[in-house]
PDB file of N, CA and C in Angstrom:
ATOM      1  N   UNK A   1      96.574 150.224 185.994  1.00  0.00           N
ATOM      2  CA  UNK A   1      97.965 150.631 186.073  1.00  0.00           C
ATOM      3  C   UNK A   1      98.432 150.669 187.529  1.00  0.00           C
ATOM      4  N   UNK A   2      97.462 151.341 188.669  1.00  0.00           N
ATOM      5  CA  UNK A   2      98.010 151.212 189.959  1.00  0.00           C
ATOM      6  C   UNK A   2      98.228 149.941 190.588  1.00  0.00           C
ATOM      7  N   UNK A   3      97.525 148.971 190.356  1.00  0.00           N
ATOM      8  CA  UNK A   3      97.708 147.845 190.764  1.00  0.00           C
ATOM      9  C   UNK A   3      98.718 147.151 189.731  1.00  0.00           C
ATOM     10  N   UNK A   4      98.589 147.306 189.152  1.00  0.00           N
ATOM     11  CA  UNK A   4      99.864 146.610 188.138  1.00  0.00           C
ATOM     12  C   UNK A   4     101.324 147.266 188.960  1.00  0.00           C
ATOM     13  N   UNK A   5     101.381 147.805 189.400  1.00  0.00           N
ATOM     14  CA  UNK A   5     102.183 148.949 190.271  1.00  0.00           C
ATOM     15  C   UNK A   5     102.529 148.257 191.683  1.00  0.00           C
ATOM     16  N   UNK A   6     101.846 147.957 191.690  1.00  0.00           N
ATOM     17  CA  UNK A   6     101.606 147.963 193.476  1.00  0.00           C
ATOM     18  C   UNK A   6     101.981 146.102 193.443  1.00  0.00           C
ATOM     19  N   UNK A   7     101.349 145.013 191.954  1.00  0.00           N
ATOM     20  CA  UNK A   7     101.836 143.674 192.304  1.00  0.00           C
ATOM     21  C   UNK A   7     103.486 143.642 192.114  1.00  0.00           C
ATOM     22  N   UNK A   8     103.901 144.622 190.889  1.00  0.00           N
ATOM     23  CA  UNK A   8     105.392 144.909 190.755  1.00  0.00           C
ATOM     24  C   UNK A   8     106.019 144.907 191.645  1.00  0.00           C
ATOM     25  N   UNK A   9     105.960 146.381 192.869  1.00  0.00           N
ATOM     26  CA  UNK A   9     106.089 146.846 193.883  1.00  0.00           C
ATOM     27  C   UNK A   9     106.714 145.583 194.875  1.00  0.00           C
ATOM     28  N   UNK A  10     105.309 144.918 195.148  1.00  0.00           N
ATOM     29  CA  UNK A  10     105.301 143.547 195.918  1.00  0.00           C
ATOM     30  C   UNK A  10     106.556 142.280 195.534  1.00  0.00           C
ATOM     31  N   UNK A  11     106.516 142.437 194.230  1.00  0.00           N
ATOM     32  CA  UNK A  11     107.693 141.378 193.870  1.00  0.00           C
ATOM     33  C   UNK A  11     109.050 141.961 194.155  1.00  0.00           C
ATOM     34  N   UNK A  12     109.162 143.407 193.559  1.00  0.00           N
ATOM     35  CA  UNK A  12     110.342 143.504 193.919  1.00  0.00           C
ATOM     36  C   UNK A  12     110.538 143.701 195.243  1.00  0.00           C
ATOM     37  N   UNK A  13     109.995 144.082 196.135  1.00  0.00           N
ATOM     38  CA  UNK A  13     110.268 143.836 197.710  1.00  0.00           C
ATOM     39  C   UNK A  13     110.457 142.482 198.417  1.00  0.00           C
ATOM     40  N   UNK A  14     109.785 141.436 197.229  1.00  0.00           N
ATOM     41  CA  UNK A  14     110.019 140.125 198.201  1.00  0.00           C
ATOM     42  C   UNK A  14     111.085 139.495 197.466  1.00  0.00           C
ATOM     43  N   UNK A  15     111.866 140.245 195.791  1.00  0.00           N
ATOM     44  CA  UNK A  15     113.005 139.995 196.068  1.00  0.00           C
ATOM     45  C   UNK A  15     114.526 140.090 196.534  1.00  0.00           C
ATOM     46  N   UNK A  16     114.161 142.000 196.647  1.00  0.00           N
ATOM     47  CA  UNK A  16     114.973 142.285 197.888  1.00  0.00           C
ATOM     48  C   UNK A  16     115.684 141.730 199.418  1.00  0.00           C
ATOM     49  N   UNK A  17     113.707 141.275 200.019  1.00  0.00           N
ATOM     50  CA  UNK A  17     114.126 141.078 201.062  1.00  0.00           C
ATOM     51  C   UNK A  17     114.329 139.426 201.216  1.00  0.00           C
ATOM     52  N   UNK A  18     114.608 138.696 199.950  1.00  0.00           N
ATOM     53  CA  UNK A  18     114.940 137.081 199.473  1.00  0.00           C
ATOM     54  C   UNK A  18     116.464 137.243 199.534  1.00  0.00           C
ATOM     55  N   UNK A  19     116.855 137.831 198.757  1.00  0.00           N
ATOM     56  CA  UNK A  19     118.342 138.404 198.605  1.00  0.00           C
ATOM     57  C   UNK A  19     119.305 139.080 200.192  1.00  0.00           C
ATOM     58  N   UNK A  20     118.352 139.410 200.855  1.00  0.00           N
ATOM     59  CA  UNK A  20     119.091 139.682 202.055  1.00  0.00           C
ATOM     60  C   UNK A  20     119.102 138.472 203.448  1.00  0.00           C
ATOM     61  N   UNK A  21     118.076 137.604 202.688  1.00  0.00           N
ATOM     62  CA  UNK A  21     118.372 136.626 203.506  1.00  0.00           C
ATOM     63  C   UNK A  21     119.392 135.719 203.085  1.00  0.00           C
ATOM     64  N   UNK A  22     119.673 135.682 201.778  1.00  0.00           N
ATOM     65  CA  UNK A  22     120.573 135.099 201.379  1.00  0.00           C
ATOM     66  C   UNK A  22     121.944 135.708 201.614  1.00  0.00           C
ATOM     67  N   UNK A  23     122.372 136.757 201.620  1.00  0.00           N
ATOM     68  CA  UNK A  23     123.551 137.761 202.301  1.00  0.00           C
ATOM     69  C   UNK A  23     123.256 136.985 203.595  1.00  0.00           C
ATOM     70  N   UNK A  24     122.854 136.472 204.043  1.00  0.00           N
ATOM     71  CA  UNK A  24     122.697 135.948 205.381  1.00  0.00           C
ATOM     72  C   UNK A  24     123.648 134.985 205.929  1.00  0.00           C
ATOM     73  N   UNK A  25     123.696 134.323 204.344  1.00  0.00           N
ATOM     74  CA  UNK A  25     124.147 132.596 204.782  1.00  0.00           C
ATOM     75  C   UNK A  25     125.976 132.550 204.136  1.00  0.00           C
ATOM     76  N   UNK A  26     126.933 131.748 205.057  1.00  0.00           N
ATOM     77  CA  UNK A  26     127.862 131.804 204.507  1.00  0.00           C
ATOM     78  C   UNK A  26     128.610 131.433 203.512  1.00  0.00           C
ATOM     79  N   UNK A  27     130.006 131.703 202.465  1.00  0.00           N
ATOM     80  CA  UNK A  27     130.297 131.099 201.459  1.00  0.00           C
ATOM     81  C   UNK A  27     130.046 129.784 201.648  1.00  0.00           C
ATOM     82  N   UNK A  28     130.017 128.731 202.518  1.00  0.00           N
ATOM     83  CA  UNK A  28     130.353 127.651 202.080  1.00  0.00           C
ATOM     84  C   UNK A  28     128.463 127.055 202.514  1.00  0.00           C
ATOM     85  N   UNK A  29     127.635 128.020 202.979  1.00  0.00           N
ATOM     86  CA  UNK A  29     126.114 127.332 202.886  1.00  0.00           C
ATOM     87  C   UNK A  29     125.637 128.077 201.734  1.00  0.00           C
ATOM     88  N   UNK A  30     126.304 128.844 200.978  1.00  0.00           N
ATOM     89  CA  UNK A  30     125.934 129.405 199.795  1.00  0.00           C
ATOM     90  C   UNK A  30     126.199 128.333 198.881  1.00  0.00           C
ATOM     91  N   UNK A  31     127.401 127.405 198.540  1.00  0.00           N
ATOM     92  CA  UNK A  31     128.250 126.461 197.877  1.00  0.00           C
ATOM     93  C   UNK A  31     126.866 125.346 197.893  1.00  0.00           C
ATOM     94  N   UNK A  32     127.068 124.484 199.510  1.00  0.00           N
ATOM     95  CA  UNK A  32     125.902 123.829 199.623  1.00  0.00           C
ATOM     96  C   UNK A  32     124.398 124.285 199.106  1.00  0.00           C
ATOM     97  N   UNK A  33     124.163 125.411 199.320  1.00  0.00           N
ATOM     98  CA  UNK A  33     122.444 125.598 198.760  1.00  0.00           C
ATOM     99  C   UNK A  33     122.805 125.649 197.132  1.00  0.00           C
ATOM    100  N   UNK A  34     123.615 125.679 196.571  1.00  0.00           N
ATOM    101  CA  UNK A  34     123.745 125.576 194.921  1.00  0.00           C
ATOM    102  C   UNK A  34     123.546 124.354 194.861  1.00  0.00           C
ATOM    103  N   UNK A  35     124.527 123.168 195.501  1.00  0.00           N
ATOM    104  CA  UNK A  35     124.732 121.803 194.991  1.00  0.00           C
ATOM    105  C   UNK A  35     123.051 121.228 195.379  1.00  0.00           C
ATOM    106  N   UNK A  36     121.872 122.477 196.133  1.00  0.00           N
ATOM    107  CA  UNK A  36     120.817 121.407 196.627  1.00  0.00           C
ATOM    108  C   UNK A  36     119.824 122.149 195.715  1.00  0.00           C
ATOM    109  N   UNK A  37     120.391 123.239 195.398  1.00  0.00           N
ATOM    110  CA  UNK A  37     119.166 123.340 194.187  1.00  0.00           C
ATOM    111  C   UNK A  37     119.285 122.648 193.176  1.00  0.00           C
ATOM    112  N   UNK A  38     120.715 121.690 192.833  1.00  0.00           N
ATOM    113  CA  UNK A  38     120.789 121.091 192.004  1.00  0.00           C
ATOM    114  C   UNK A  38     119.955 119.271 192.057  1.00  0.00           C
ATOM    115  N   UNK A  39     119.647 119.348 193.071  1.00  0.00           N
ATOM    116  CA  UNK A  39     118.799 118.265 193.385  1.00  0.00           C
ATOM    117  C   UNK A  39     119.894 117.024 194.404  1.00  0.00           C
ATOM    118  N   UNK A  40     121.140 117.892 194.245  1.00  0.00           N
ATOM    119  CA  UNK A  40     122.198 116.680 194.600  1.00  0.00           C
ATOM    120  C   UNK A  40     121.509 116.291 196.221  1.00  0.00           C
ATOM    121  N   UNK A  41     122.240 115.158 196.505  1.00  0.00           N
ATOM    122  CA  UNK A  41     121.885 114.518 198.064  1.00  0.00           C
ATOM    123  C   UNK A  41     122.905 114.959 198.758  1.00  0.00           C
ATOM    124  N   UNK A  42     123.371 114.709 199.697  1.00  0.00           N
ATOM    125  CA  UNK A  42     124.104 115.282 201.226  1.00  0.00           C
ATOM    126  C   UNK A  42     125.420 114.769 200.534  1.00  0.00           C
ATOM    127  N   UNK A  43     125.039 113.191 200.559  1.00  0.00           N
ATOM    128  CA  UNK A  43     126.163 112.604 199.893  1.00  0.00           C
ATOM    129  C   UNK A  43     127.193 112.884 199.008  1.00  0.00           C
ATOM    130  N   UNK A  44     126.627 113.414 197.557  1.00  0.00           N
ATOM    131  CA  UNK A  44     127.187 113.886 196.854  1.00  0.00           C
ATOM    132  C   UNK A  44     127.726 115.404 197.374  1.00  0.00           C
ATOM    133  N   UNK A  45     126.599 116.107 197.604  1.00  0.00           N
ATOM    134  CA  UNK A  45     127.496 117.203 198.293  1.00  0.00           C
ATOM    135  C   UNK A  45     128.649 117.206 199.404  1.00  0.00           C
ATOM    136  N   UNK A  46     128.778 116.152 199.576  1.00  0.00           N
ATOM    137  CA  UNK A  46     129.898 115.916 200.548  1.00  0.00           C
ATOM    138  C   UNK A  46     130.987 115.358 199.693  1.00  0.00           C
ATOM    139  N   UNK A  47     130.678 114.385 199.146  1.00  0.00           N
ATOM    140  CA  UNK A  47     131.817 114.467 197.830  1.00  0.00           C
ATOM    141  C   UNK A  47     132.681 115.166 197.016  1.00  0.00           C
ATOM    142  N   UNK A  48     131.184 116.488 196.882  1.00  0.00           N
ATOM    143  CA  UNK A  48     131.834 117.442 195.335  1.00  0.00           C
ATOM    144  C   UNK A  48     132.797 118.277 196.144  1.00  0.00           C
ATOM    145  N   UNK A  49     132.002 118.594 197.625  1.00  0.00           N
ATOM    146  CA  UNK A  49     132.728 119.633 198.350  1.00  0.00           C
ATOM    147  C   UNK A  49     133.827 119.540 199.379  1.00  0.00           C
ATOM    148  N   UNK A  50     133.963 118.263 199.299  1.00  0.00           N
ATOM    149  CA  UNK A  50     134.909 117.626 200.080  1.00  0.00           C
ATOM    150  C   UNK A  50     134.813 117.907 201.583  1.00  0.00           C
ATOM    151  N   UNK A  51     133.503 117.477 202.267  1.00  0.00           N
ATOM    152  CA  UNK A  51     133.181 117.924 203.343  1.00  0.00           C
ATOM    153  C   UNK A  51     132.434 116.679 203.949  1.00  0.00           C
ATOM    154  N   UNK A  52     132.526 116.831 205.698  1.00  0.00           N
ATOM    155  CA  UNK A  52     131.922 115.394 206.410  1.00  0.00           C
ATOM    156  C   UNK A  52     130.451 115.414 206.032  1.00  0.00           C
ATOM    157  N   UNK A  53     129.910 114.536 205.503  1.00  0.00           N
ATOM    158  CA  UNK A  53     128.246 114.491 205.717  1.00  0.00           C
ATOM    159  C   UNK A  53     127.415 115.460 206.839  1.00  0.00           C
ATOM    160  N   UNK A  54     127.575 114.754 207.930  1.00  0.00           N
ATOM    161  CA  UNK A  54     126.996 115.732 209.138  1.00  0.00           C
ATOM    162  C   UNK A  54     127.130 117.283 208.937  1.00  0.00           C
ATOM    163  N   UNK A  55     129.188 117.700 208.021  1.00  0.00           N
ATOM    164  CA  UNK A  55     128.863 119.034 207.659  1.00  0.00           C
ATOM    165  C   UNK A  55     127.559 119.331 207.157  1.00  0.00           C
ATOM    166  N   UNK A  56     127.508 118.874 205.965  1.00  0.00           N
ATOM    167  CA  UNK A  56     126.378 119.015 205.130  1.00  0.00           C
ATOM    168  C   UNK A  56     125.164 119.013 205.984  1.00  0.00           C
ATOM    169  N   UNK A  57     124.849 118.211 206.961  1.00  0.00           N
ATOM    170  CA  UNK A  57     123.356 118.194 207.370  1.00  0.00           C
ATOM    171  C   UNK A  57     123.529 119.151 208.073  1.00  0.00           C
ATOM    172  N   UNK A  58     124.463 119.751 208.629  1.00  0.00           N
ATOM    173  CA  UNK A  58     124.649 121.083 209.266  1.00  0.00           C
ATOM    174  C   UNK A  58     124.273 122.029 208.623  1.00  0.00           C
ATOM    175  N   UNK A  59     125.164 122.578 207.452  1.00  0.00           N
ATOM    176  CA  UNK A  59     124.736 123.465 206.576  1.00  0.00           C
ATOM    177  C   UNK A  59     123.355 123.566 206.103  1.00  0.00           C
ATOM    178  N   UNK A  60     122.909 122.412 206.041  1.00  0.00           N
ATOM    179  CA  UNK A  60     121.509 122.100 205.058  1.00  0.00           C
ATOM    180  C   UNK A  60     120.709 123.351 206.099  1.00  0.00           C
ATOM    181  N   UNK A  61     120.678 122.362 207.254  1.00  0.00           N
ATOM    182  CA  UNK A  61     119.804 122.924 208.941  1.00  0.00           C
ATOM    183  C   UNK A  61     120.201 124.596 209.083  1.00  0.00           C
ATOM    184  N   UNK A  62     120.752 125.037 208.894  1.00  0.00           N
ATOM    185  CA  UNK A  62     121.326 126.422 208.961  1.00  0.00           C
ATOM    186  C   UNK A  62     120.903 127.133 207.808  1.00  0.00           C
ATOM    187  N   UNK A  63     120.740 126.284 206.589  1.00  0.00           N
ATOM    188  CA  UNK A  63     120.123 127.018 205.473  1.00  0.00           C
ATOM    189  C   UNK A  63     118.799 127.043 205.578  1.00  0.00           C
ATOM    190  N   UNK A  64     117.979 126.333 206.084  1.00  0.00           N
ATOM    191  CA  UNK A  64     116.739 126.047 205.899  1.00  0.00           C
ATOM    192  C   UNK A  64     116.318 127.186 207.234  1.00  0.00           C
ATOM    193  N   UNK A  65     116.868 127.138 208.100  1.00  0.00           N
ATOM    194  CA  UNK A  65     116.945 128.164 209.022  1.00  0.00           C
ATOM    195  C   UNK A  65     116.930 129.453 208.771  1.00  0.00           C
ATOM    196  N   UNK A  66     118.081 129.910 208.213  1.00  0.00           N
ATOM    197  CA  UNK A  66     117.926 130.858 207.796  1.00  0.00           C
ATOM    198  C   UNK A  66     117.018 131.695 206.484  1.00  0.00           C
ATOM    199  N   UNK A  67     116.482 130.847 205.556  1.00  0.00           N
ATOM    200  CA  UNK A  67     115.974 131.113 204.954  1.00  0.00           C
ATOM    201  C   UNK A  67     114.384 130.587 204.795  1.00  0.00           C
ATOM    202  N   UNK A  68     113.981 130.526 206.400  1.00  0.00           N
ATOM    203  CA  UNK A  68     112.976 130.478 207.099  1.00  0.00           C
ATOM    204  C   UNK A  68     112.136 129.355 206.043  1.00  0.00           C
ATOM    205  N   UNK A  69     112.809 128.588 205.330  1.00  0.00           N
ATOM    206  CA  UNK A  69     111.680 127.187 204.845  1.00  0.00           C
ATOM    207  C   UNK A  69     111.962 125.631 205.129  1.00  0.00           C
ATOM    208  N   UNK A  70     111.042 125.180 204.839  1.00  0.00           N
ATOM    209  CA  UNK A  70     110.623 123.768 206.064  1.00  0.00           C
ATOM    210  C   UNK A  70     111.168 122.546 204.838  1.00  0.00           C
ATOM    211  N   UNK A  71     111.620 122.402 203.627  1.00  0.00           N
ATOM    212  CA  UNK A  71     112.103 121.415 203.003  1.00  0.00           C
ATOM    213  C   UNK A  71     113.317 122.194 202.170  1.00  0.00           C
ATOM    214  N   UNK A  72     113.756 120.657 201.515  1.00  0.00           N
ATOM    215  CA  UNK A  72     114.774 120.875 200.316  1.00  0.00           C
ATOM    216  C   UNK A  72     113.831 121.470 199.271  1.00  0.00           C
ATOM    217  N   UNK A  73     112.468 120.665 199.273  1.00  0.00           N
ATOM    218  CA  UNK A  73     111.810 120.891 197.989  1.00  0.00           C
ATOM    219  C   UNK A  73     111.752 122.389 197.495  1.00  0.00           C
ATOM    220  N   UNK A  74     110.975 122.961 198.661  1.00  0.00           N
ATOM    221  CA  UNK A  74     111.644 124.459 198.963  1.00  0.00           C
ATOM    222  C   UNK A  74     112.769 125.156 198.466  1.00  0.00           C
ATOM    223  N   UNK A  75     113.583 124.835 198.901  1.00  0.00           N
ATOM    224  CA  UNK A  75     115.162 125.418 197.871  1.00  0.00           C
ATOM    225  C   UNK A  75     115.112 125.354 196.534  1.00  0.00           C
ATOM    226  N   UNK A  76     114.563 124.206 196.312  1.00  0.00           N
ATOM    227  CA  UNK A  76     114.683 123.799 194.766  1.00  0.00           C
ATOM    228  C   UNK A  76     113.599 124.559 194.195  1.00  0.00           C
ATOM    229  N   UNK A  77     112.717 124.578 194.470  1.00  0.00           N
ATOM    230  CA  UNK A  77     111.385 125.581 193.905  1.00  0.00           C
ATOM    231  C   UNK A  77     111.935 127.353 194.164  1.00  0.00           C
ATOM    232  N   UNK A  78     112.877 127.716 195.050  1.00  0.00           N
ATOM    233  CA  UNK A  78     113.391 129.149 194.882  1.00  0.00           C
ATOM    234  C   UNK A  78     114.066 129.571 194.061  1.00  0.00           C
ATOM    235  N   UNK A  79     113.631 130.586 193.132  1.00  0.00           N
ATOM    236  CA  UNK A  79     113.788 131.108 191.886  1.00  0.00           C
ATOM    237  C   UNK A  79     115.127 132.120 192.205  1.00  0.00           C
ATOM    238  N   UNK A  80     116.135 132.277 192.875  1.00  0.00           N
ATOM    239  CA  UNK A  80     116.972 133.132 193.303  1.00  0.00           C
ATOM    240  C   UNK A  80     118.215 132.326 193.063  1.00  0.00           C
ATOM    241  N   UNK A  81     119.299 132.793 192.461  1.00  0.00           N
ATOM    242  CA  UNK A  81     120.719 132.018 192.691  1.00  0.00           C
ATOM    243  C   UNK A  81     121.458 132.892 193.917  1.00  0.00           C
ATOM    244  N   UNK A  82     122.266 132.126 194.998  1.00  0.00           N
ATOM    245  CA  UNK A  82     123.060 132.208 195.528  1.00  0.00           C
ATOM    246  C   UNK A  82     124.035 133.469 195.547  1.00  0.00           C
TER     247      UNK A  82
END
């Protein structure tokens, strides 16, 4: 039971402190990290969102930044919505 406690414990702290990194990032790298968990490319996200490409590789770089991971694949494997 204590350890059943304590792995709980652990999750909910790392999704707390998942969620405050995400309070981190702004409406419109919040917008972008949706369209990239959706698997979309820069491209399309520049399309849907009506924004310059480079925005997008901006945002991407600022998301990945801020949410301290090294790929898209990454985003897409994070179990957290926006």
């Amino acid at each position: 039971s204590g350890i059943l406690a304590g792995i709980i414990g652990t999750v909910l702290l790392w999704r707390v402190l998942a969620r405050n990194k995400l309070k981190s990032l702004s409406v419109q790298e919040r917008k972008v990290l949706q369209k990239l968990k959706e698997g979309k490319s820069n491209k399309e996200i520049s399309e849907e969102l009506n924004i310059g490409i480079n925005t997008v590789k901006s945002h991407v770089s600022k998301i990945l930044s801020k949410l301290k991971l090294k790929s898209r694949k990454e985003i897409i494997d994070m179990n957290l919505k926006p």
